[in-house]
C-alpha atoms as a PDB file:
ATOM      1  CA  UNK A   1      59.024  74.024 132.204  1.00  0.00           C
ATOM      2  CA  UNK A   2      56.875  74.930 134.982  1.00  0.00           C
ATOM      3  CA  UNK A   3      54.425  77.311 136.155  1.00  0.00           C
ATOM      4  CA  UNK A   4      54.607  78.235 139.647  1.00  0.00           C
ATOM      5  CA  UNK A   5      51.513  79.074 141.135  1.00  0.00           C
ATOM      6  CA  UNK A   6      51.608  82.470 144.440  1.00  0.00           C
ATOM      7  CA  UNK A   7      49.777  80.577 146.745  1.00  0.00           C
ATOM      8  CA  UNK A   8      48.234  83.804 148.197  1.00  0.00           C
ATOM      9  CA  UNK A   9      46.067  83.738 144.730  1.00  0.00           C
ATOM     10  CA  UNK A  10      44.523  80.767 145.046  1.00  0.00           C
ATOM     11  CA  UNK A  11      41.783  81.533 147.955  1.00  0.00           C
ATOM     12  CA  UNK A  12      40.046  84.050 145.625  1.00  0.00           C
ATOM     13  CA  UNK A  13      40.421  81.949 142.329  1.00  0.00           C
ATOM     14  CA  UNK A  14      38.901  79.231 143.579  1.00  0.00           C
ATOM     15  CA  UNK A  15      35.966  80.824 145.424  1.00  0.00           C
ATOM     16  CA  UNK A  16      34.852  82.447 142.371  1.00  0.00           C
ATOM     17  CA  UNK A  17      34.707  79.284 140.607  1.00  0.00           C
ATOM     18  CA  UNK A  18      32.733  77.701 143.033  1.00  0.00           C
ATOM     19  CA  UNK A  19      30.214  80.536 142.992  1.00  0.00           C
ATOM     20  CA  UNK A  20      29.941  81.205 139.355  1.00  0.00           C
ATOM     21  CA  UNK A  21      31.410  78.515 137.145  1.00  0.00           C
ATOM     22  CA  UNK A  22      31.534  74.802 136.102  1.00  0.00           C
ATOM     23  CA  UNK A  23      34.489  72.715 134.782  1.00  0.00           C
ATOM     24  CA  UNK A  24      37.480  71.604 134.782  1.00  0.00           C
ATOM     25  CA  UNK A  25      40.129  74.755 135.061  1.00  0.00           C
ATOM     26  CA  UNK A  26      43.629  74.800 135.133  1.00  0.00           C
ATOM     27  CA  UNK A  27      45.227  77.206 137.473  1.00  0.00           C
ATOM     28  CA  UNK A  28      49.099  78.012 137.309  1.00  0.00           C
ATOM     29  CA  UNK A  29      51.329  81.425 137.566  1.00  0.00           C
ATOM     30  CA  UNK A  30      51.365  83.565 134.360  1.00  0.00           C
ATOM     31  CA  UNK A  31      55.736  82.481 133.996  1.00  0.00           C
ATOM     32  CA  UNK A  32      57.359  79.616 132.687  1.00  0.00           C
ATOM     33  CA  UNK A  33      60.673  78.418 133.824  1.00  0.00           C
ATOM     34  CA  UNK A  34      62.641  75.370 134.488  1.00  0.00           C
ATOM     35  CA  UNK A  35      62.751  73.721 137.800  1.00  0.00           C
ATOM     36  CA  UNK A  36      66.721  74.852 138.264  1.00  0.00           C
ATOM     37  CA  UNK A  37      66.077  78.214 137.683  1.00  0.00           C
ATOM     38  CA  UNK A  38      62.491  77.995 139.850  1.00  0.00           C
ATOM     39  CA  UNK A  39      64.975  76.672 142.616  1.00  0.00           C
ATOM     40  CA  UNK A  40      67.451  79.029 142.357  1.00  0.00           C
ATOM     41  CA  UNK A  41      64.301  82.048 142.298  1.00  0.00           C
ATOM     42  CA  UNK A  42      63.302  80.845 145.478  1.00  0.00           C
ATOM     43  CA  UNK A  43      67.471  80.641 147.440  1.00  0.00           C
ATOM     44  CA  UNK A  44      67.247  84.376 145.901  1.00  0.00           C
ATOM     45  CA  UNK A  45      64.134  85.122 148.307  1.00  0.00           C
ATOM     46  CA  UNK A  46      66.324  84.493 151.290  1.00  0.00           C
ATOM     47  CA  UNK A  47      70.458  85.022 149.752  1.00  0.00           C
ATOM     48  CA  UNK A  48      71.743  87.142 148.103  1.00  0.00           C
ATOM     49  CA  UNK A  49      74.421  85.359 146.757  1.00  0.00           C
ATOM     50  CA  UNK A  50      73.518  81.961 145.177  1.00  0.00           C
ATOM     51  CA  UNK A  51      75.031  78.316 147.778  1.00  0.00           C
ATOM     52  CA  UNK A  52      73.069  76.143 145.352  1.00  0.00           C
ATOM     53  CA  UNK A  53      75.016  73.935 142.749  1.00  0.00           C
ATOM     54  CA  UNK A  54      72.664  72.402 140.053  1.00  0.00           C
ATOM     55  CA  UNK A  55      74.390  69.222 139.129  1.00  0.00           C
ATOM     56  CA  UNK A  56      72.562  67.390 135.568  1.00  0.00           C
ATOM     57  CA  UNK A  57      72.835  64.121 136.198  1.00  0.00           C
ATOM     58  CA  UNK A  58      70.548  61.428 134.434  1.00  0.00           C
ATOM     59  CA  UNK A  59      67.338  60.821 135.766  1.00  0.00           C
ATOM     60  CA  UNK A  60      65.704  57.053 136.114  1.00  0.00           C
ATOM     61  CA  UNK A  61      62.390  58.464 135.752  1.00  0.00           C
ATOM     62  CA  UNK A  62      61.277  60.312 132.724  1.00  0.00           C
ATOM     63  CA  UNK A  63      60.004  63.517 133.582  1.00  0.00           C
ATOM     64  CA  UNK A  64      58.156  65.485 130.863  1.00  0.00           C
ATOM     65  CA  UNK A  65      60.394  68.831 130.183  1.00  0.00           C
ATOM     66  CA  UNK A  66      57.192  70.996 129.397  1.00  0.00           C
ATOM     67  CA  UNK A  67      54.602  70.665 132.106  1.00  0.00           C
ATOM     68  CA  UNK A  68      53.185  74.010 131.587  1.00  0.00           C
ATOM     69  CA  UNK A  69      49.052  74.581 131.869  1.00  0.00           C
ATOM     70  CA  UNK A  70      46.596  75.734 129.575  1.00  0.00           C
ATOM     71  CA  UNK A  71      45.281  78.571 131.533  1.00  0.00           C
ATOM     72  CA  UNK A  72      42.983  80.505 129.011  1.00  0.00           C
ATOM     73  CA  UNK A  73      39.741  79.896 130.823  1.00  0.00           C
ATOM     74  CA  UNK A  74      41.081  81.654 133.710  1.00  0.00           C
ATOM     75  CA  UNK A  75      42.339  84.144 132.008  1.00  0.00           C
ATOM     76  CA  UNK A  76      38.863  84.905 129.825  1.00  0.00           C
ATOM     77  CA  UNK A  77      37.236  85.025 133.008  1.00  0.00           C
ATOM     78  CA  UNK A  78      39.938  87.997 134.361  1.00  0.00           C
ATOM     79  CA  UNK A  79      41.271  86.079 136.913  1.00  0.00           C
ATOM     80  CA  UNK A  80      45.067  86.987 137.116  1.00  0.00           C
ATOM     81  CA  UNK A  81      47.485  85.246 138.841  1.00  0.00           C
ATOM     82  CA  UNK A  82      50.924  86.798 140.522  1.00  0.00           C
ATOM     83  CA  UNK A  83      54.081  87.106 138.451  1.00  0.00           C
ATOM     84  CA  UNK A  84      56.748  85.672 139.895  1.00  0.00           C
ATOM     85  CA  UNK A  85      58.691  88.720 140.444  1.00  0.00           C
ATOM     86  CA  UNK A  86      55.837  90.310 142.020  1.00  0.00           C
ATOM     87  CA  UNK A  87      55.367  87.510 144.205  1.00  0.00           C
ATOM     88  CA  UNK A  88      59.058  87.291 145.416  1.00  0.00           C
ATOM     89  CA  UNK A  89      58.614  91.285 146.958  1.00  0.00           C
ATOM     90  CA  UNK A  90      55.860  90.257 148.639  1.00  0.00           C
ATOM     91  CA  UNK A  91      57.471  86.377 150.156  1.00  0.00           C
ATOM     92  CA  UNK A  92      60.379  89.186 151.418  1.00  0.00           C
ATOM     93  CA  UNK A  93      57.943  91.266 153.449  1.00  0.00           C
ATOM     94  CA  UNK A  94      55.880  87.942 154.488  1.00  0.00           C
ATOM     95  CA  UNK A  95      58.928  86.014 155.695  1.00  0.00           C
ATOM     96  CA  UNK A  96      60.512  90.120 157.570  1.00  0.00           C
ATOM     97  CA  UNK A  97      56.989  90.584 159.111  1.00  0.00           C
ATOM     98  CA  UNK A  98      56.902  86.771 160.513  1.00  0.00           C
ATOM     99  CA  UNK A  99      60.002  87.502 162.108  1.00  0.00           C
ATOM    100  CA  UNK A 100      60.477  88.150 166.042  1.00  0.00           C
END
């Protein structure tokens, strides 16, 4: 599991803790979800039908299946961060306003 992170929120958080805290904080998106399904979110910015096979395969290098952050001292401070739904409407109107 992972915890994507909008980068859009990440100016704001991080100039607030500079001006008003000290620490060690962990910053991450409010959802959890596996790296397959965090791939096939982001084909489903730009498809609408999914090209993208997932093949499990065994990995050489052990990779923890629960990297998810403690992010409660964000969160007490009422710093949100961007759900990831949220934050896919608003990649679609980055990526349409970008274009020529």
């Amino acid at each position: 599991m992972r915890q994507p992170l909008f980068i859009d929120n990440l100016p704001k958080i991080i100039l607030f803790l500079i001006k008003n805290q000290r620490g060690i904080f962990h910053v991450a998106g409010p959802d959890k979800i596996t790296m397959e399904r965090f791939i096939l979110f982001l084909e489903g910015i730009l498809r609408k039908e999914t090209k993208i096979v997932i093949k499990k395969r065994e990995n050489p290098i052990k990779i923890p299946k629960n990297s998810t952050l403690n992010t409660s001292k964000i969160s007490l401070l009422g710093l949100k961060t961007t759900p990831l739904n949220n934050a896919k409407s608003q990649i679609k109107k980055q990526i349409i306003s970008e274009q020529p």
